[in-house]
Protein backbone atom coordinates (compact mmCIF):
# COMPACT_ATOMS: atom_id res chain seq x y z
CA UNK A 1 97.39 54.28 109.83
CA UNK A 2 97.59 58.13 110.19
CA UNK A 3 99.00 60.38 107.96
CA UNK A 4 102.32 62.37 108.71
CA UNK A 5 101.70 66.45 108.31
CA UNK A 6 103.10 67.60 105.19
CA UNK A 7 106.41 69.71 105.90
CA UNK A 8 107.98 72.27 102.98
CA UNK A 9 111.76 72.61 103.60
CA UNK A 10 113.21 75.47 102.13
CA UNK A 11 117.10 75.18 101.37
CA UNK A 12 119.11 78.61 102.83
CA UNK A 13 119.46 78.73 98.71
CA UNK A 14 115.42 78.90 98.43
CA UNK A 15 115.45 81.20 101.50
CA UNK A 16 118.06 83.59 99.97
CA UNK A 17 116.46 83.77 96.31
CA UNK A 18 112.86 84.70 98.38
CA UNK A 19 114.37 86.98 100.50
CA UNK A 20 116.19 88.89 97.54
CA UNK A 21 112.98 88.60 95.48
CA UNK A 22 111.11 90.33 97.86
CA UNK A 23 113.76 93.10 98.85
CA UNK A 24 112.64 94.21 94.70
CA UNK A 25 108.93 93.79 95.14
CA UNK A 26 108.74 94.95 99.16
CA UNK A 27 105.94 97.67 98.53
CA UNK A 28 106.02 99.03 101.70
CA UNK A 29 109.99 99.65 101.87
CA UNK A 30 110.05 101.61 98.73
CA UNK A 31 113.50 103.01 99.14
CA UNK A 32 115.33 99.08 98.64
CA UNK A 33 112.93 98.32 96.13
CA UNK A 34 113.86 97.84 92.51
CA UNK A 35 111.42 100.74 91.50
CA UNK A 36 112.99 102.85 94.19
CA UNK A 37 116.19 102.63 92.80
CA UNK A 38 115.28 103.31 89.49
CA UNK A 39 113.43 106.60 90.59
CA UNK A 40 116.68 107.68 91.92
CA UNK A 41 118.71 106.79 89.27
CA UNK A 42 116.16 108.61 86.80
CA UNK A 43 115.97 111.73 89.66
CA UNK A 44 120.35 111.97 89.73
CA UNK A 45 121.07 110.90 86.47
CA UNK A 46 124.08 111.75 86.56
CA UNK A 47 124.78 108.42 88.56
CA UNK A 48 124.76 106.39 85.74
CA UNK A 49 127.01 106.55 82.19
CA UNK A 50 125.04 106.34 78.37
CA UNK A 51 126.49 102.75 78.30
CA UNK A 52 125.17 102.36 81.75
CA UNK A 53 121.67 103.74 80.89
CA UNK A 54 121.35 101.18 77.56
CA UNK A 55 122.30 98.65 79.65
CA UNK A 56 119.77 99.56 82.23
CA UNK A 57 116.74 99.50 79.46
CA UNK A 58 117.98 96.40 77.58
CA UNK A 59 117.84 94.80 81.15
CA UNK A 60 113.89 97.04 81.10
CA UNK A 61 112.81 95.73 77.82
CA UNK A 62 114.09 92.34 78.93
CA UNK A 63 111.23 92.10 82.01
CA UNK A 64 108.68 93.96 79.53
CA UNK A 65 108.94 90.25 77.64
CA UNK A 66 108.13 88.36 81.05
CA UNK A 67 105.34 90.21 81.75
CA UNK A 68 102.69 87.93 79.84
CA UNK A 69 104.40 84.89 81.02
CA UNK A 70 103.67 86.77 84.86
CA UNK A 71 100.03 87.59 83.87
CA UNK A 72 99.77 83.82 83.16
CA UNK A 73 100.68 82.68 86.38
CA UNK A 74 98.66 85.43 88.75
CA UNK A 75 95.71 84.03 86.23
CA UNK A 76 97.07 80.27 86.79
CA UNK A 77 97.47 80.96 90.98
CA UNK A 78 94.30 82.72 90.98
CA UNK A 79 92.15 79.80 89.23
CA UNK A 80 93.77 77.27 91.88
């Protein structure tokens, strides 16, 4: 009896939440990253309004909380 290779599907849903994830975190394509848009926004900041700005650190302080629960699993994904 052999064993049938292992496939991973990804649904065009999967594929789509990847590809947007790593548009943010794309290094090397600084300019479409999310830090590259906030160092424009914080270079013309005139783009955005005071609501706009508040929003734009709530949404800040908001991925400040995640960051342990991120350290976690680069510690977790590391250790496997």
């Amino acid at each position: 009896m052999t064993k049938a290779a292992e496939v991973d599907i990804l649904s065009q849903e999967d594929l789509d939440s990847l590809l947007r994830i790593n548009e943010f975190i794309d290094e090397e394509d600084n300019q479409n990253s999310l830090i590259g848009e906030l160092k424009r926004a914080i270079l013309d900041s005139g783009q955005l309004e005071l609501g706009q700005w508040q929003i734009l650190r709530d949404h800040i302080r908001e991925i400040e909380e995640l960051i342990p629960h991120i350290d976690l699993i680069i510690k977790l994904k590391k250790e496997a």
